[in-house]
Protein backbone atom coordinates (compact mmCIF):
# COMPACT_ATOMS: atom_id res chain seq x y z
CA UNK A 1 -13.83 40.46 5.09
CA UNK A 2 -12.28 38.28 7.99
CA UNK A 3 -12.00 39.67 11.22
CA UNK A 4 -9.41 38.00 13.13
CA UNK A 5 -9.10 37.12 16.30
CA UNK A 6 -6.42 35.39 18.94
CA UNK A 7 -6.23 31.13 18.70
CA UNK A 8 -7.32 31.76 22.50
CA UNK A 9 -10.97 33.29 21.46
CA UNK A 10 -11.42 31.62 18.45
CA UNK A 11 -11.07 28.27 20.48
CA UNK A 12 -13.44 29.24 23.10
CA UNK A 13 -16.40 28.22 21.34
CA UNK A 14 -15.71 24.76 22.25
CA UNK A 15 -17.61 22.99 25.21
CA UNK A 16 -16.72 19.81 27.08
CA UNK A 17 -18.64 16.88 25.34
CA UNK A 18 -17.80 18.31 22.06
CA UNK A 19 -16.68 16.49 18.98
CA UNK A 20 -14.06 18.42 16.82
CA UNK A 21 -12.60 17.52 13.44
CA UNK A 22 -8.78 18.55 13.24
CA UNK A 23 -7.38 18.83 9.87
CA UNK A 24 -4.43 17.07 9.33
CA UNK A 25 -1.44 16.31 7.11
CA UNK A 26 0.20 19.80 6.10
CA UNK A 27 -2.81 21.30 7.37
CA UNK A 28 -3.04 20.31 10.91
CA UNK A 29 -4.19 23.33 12.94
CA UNK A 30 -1.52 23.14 15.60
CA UNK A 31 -2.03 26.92 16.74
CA UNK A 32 -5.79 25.89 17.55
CA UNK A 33 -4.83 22.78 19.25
CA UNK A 34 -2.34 24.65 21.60
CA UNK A 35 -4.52 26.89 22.07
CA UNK A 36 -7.49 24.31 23.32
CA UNK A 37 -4.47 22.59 25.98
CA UNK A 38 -4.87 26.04 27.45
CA UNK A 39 -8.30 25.41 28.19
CA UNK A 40 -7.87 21.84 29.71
CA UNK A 41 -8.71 22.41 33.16
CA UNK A 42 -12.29 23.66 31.85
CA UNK A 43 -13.13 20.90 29.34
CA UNK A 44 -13.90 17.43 29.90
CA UNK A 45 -14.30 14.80 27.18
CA UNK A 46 -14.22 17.02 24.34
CA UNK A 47 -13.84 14.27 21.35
CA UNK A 48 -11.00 14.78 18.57
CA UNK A 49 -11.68 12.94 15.19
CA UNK A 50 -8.90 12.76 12.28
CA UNK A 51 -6.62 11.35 9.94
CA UNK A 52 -2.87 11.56 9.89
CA UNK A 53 -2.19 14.40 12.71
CA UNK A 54 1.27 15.92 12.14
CA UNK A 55 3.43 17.88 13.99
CA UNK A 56 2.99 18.12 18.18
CA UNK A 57 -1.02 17.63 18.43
CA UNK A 58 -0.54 18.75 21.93
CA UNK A 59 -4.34 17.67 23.20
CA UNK A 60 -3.06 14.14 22.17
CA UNK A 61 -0.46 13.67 25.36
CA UNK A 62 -1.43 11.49 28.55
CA UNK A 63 -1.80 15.38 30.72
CA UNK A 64 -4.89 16.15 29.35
CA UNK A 65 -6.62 12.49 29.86
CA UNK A 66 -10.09 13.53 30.82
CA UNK A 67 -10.14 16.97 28.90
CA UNK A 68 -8.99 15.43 25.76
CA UNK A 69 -10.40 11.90 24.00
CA UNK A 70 -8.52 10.81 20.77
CA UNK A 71 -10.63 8.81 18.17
CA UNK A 72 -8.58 8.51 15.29
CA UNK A 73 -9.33 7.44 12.04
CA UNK A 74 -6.46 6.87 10.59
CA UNK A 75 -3.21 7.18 13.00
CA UNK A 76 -0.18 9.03 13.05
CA UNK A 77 2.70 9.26 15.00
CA UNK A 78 1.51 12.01 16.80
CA UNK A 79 -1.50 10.51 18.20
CA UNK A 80 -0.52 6.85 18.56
CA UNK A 81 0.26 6.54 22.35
CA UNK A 82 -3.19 7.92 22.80
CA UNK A 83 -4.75 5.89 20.74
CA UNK A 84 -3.25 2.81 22.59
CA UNK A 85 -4.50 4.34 26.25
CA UNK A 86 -7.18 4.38 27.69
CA UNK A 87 -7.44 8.04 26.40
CA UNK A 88 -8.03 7.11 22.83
CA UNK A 89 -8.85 4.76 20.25
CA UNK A 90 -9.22 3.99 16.66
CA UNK A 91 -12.45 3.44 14.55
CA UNK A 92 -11.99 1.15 11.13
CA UNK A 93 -13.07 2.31 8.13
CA UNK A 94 -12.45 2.73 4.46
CA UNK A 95 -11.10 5.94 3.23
CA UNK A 96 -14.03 6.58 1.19
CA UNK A 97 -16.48 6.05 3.85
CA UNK A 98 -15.48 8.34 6.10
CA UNK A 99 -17.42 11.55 4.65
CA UNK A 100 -20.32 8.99 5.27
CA UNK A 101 -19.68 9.25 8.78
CA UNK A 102 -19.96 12.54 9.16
CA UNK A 103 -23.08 13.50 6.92
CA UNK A 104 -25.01 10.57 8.03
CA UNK A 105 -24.81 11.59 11.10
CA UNK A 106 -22.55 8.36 12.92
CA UNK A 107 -19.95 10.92 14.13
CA UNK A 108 -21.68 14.50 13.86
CA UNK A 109 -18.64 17.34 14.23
CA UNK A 110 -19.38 20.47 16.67
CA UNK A 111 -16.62 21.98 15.44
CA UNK A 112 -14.31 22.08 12.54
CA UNK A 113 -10.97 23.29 13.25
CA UNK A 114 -9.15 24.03 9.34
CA UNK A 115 -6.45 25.82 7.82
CA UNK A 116 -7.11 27.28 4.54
CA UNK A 117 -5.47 29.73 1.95
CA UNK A 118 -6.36 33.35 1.99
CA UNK A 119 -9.48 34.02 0.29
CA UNK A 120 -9.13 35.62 -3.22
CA UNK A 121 -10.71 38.38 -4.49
CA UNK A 122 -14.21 36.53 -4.31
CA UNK A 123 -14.32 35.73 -1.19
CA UNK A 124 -12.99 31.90 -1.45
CA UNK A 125 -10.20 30.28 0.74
CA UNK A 126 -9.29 26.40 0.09
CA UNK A 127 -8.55 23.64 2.18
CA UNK A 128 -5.20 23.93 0.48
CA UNK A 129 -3.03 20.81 0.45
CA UNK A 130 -5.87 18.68 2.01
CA UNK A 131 -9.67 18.07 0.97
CA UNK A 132 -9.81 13.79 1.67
CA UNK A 133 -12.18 14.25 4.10
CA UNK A 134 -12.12 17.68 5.41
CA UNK A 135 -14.60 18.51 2.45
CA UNK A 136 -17.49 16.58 4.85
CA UNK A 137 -16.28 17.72 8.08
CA UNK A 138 -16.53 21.30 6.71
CA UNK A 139 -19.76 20.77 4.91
CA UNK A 140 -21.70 19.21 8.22
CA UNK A 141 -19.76 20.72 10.88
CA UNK A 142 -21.74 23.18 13.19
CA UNK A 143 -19.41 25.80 14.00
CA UNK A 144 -15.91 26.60 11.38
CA UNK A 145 -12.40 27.87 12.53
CA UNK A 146 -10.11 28.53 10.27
CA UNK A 147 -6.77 28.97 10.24
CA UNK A 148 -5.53 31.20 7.41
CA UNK A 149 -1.88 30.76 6.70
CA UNK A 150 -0.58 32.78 3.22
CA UNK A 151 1.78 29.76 2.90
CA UNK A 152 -0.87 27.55 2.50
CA UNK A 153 -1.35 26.73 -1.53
CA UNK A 154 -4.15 27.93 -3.23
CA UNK A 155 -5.44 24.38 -5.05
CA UNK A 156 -8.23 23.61 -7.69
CA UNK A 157 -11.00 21.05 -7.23
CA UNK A 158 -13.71 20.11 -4.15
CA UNK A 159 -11.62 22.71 -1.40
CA UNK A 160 -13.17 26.12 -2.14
CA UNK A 161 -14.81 27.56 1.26
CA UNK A 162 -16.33 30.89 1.22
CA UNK A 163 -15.56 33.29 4.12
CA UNK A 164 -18.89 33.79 5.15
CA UNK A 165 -18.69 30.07 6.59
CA UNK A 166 -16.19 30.73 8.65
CA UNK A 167 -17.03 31.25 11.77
CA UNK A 168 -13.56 32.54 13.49
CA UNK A 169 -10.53 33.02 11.33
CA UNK A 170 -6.81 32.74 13.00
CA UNK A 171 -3.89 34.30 10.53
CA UNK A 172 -0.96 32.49 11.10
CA UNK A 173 2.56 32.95 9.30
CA UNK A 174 4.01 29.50 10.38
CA UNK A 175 5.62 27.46 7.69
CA UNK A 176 3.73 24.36 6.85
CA UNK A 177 5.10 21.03 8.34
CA UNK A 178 6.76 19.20 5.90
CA UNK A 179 8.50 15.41 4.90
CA UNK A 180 10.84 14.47 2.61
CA UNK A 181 10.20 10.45 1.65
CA UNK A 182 12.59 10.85 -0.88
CA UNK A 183 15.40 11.24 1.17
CA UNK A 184 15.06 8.12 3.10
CA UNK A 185 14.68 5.93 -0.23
CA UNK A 186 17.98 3.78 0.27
CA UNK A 187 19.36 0.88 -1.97
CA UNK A 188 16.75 -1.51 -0.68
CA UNK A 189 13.83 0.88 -1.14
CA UNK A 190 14.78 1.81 -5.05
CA UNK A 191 15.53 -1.81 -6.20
CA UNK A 192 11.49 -2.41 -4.98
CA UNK A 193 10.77 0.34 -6.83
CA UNK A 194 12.32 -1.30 -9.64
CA UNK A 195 10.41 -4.56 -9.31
CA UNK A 196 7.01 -2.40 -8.99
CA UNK A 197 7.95 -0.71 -12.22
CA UNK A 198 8.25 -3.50 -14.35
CA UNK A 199 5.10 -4.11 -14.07
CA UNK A 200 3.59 -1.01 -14.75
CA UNK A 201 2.55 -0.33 -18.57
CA UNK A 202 2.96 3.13 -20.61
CA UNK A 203 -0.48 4.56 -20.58
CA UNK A 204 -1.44 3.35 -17.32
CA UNK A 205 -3.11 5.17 -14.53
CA UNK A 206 -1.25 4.68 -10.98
CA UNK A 207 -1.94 5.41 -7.47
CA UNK A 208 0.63 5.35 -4.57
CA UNK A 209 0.18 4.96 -1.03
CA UNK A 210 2.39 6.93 1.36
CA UNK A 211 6.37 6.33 2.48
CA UNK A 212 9.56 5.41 0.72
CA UNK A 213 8.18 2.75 -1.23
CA UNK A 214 6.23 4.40 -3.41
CA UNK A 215 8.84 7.36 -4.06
CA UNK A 216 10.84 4.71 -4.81
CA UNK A 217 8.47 3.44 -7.50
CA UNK A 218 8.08 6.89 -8.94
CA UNK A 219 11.92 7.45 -9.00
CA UNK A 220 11.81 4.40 -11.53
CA UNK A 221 9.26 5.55 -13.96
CA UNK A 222 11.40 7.94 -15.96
CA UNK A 223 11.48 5.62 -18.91
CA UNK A 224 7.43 4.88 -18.84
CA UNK A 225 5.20 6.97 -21.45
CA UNK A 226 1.99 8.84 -21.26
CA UNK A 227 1.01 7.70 -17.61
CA UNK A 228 -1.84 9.07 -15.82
CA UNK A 229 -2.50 9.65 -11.95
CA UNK A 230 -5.47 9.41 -9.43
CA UNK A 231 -4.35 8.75 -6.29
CA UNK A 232 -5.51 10.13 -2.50
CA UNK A 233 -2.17 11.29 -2.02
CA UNK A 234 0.69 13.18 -4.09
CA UNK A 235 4.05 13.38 -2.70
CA UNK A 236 7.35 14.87 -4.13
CA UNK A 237 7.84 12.07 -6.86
CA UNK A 238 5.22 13.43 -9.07
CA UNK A 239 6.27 16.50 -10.23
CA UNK A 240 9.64 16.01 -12.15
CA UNK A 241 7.42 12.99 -13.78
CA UNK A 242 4.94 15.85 -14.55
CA UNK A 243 7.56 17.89 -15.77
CA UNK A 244 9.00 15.51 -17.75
CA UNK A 245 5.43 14.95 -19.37
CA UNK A 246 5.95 11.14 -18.28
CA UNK A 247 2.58 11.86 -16.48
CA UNK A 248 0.00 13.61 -18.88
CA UNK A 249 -3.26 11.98 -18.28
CA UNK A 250 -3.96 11.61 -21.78
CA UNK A 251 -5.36 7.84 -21.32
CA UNK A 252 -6.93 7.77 -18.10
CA UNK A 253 -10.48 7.41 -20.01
CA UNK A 254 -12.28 9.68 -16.61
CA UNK A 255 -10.93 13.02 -15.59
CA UNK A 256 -8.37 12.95 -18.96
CA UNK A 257 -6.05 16.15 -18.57
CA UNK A 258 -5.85 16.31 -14.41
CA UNK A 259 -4.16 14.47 -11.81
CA UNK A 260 -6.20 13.72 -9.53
CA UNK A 261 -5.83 13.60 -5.84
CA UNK A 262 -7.29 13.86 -2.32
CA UNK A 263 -4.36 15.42 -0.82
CA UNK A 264 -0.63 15.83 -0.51
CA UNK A 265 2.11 15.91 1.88
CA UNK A 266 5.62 16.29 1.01
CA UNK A 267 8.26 19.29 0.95
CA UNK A 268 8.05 22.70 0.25
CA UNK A 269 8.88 22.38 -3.62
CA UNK A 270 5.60 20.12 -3.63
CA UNK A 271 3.53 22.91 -1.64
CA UNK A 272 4.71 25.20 -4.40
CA UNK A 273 4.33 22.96 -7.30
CA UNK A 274 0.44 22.44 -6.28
CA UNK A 275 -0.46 26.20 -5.83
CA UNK A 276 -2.93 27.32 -8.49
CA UNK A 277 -2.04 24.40 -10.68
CA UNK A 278 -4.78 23.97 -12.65
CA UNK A 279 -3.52 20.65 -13.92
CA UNK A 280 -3.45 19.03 -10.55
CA UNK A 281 -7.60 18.67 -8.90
CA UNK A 282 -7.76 17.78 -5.41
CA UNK A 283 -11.75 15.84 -4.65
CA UNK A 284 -12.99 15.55 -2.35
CA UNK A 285 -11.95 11.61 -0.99
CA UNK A 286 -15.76 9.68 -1.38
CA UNK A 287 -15.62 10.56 -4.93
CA UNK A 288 -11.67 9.70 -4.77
CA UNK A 289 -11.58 6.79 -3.55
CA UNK A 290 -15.01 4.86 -4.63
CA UNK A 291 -14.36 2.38 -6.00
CA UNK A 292 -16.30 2.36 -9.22
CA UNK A 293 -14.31 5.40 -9.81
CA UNK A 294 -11.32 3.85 -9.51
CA UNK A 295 -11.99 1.45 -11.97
CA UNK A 296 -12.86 3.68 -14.45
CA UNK A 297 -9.54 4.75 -15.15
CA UNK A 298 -7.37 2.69 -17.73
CA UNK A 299 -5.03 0.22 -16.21
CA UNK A 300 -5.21 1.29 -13.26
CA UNK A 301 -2.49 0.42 -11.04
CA UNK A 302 -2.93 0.53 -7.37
CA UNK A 303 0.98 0.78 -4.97
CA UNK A 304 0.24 0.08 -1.45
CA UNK A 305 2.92 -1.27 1.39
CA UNK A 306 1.90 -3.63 4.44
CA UNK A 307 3.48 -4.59 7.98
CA UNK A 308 3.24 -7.84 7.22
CA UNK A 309 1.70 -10.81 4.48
CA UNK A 310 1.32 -14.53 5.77
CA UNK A 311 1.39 -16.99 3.33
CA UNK A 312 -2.26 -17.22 2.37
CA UNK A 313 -1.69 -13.39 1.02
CA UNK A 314 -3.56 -11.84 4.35
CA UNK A 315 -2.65 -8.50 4.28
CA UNK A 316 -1.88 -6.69 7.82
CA UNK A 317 -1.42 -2.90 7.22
CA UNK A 318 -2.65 -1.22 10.10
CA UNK A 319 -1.48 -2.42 13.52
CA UNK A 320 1.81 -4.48 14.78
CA UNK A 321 -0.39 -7.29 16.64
CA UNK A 322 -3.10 -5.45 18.94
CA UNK A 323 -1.20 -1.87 18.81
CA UNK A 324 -2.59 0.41 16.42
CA UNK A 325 -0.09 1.71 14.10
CA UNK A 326 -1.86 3.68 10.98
CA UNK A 327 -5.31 2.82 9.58
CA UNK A 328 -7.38 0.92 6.53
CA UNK A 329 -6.67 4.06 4.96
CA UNK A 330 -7.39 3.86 1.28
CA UNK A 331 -5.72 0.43 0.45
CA UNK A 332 -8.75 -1.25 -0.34
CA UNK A 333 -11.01 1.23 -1.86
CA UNK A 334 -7.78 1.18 -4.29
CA UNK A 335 -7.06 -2.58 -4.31
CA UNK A 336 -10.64 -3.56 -5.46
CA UNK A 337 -10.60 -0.48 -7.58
CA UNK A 338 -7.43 -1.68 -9.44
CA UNK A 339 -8.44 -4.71 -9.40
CA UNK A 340 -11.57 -4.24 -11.05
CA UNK A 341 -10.38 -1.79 -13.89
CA UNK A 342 -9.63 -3.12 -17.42
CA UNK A 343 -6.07 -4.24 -17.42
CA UNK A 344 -5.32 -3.26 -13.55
CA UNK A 345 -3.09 -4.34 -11.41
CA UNK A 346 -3.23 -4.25 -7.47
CA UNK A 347 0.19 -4.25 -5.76
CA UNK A 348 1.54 -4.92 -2.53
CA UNK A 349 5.40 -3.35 -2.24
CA UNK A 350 7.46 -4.43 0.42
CA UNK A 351 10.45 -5.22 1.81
CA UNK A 352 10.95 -8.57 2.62
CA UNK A 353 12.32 -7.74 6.50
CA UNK A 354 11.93 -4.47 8.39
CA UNK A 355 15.11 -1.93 9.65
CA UNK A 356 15.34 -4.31 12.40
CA UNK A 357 15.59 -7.09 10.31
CA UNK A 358 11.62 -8.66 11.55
CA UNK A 359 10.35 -10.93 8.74
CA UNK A 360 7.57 -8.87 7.08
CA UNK A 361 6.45 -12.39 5.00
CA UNK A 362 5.11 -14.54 8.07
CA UNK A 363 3.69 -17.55 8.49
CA UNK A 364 0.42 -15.91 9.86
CA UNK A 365 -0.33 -12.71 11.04
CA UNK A 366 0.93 -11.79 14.55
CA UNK A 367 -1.95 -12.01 17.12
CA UNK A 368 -4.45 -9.20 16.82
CA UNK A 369 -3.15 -8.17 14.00
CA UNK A 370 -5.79 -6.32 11.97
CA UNK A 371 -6.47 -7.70 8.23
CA UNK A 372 -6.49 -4.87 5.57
CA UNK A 373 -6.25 -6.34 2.61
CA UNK A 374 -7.84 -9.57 2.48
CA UNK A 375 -6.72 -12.50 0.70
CA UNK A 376 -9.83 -12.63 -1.99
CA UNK A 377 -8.49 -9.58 -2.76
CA UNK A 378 -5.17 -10.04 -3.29
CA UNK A 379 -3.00 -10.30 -6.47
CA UNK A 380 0.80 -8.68 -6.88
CA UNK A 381 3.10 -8.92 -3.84
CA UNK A 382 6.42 -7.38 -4.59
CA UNK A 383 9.49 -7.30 -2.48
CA UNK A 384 13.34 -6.22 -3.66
CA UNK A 385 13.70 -10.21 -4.34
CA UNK A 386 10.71 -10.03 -7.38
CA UNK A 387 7.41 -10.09 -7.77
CA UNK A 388 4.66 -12.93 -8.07
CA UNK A 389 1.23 -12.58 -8.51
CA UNK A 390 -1.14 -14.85 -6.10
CA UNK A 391 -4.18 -14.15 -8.05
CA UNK A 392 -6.26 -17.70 -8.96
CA UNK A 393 -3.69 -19.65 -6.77
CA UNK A 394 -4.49 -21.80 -4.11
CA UNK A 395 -3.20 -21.64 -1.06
CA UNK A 396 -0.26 -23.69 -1.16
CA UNK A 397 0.62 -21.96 -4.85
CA UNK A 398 0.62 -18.86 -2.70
CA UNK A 399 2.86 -20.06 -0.42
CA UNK A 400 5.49 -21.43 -2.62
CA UNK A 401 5.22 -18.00 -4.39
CA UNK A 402 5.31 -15.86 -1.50
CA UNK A 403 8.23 -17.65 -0.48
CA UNK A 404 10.25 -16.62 -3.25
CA UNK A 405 10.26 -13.66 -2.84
CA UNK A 406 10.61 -13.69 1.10
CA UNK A 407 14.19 -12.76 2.53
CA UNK A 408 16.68 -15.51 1.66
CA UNK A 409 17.68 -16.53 5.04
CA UNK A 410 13.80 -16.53 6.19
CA UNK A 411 13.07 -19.22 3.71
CA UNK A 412 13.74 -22.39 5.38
CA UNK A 413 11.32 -21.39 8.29
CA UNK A 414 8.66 -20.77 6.46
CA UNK A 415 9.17 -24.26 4.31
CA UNK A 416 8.69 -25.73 7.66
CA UNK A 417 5.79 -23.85 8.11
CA UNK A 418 4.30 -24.87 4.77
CA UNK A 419 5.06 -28.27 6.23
CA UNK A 420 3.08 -28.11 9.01
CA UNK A 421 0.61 -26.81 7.69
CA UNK A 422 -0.36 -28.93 4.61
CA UNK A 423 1.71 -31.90 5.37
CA UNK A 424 4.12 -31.76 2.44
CA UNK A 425 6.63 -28.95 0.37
């Protein structure tokens, strides 16, 4: 049985100088977080490490510079003032490598701050909606406290955490934070998806990254047959697809039968769709998103988005210049691992200008600007103009091609550019 206790005590294990893991997405302890800001004025440097932080993260805000320190490892909107002051920073790394960190001991957690699902009649809670790489951080960390929400999922695969390695437990009735890409897919947004489903086969295997873009896609795929997915993230567009047994996993050739995933983030419907699903397998995200993995699955077909391409096919997906935006994420564990699968295909979606109508084809990257995706790596680069595919060009093949597809009226500058560059059109 778990005895619980206030956020207050269950937080007071922490010590300045600590580092503690926060769990993120729908599963970002907020409660616990709150609950440390009340300590502030007794803790100094105590270290925060993460991926995608939703919701207030209230340790994150320029009061509690000296208690607090945010080193993010992939960034969210929550936590990316901090990680631009002098109060927090960002550490680059693949997806898939991040579990490394913490075992290995590069980034050793104190403490472990989760929310899980109540435990069953066993004794087993489960990270719920998030394993990536709270599996690790659990599994290494030196002290656990859990949140246990009852409107947390109960989910199959790498999450299961007995009680007796919980250290303080928190119950907590809030509902789970929530996003609807699928609401903000506009005309733009669905005739990308378009472009990206043309070029996905029946009997593929797909992966999407997050945002509108790749709900998009999946809005598009209602005509495709017998597709599989294995993925570190589900949102909303997979389950009518499920439903509508467009998605069986029948030809995946590894894990046949499951979706796979690392986590998901999405709406309430999704949360519900997930719980004791035995269909869908949430793993833990080394195993995820390793490459070799990856590959294994038939035509696998890997949807990722960028900030910008320049016309070599550099890929910037991370930062707007020197400010840090998001994170390497798990574009390239799934680029190379789409790449290298029989009959793969690894795609860059896009639209060719942002909301504020900033060129996101450029003739190089802005400066600072972190490279993601490299451009050895590259091959499909879709925007709602087409699609070309850049692998075995040269560079001035890439150009030319990158160009067609760039926003009409952003055309002629980047001719000139071309110009300059290699002395002719």
């Amino acid at each position: 049985m778990l005895n619980y206790v206030s956020a207050l005590e269950a937080v007071s294990v922490v010590k300045s100088g600590n580092r503690v893991f926060s769990h993120g997405s729908a599963c970002t302890p907020n409660i616990l977080l709150d609950a440390l800001a009340q300590r502030a004025d007794e803790l100094r440097d105590v270290e925060f490490v993460s991926i995608t932080q939703q919701g207030e993260t209230e340790v994150a805000k320029e009061k509690y510079k000296g208690s607090f320190y945010i080193n993010s490892l992939f960034t969210s909107t929550p936590v990316r003032q901090a990680v631009n002051s002098d109060h927090g920073d960002y550490i680059p790394v693949f997806l898939s490598e991040i579990p490394t960190l913490f075992k290995d001991g590069y980034l050793p957690i104190d403490v472990a701050l989760i929310t899980v699902s109540p435990p069953d009649r066993h004794g087993y809670c489960t990270l719920g909606t998030s394993v990536d790489i709270a599996r690790s951080a659990v599994d290494t960390a030196k002290y656990i406290i859990a949140v246990v929400n009852p409107k947390m999922p109960r989910t199959h695969g790498d999450g299961n955490v007995h009680i007796s390695k919980i250290d303080k437990a928190v119950w907590d009735e809030q509902d789970l934070l929530t996003v609807d890409y699928g609401a903000k897919v506009g005309e733009e947004e669905l005739l990308i998806g378009k472009n990206v489903a043309e070029l996905i086969d029946d009997r593929s295997t797909i992966q999407m990254g997050i945002g509108t873009i790749p709900d998009a896609v999946l809005k598009s795929l209602g005509n495709h047959k017998d597709l599989g997915i294995h993925t570190e993230m589900l949102s909303d567009g997979v389950i009518d697809l499920i439903k509508n047994d467009v998605v069986n996993n029948k030809y995946k050739g590894t894990h046949n039968n499951q979706t796979i995933t690392s986590f998901c983030f999405g709406t309430r419907r999704l949360y519900d769709f997930v719980d004791d699903n035995p269909s869908i397998t949430f793993l833990d995200v080394k195993h995820v998103n390793y490459p070799i993995n990856i590959m294994k699955n038939h035509k696998m077909t890997a949807i990722n988005s960028a900030i910008e391409v320049d016309l070599t096919g550099q890929v910037c997906a991370d930062s707007i210049g020197t400010f840090q935006f998001s994170g390497i994420g798990g574009q390239m564990d799934f680029m190379r691992g789409a790449a290298l699968s029989e009959g793969g295909k690894p795609i860059i979606a896009i639209s060719s200008r942002t909301k504020k109508g900033v060129p996101r084809i450029v003739p190089h990257l802005k400066l600072g600007a972190g490279v993601v995706t490299t451009r050895g790596h590259m091959h499909w680069v879709v925007t709602e103009y087409g699609a070309v595919n850049l692998y075995g060009k040269n560079l001035r093949q890439r150009a030319q091609l990158l160009i067609s597809i760039a926003h009409p009226d952003d055309r002629d500058n980047l001719e000139r550019a071309v110009y300059e560059r290699f002395k002719q059109i």
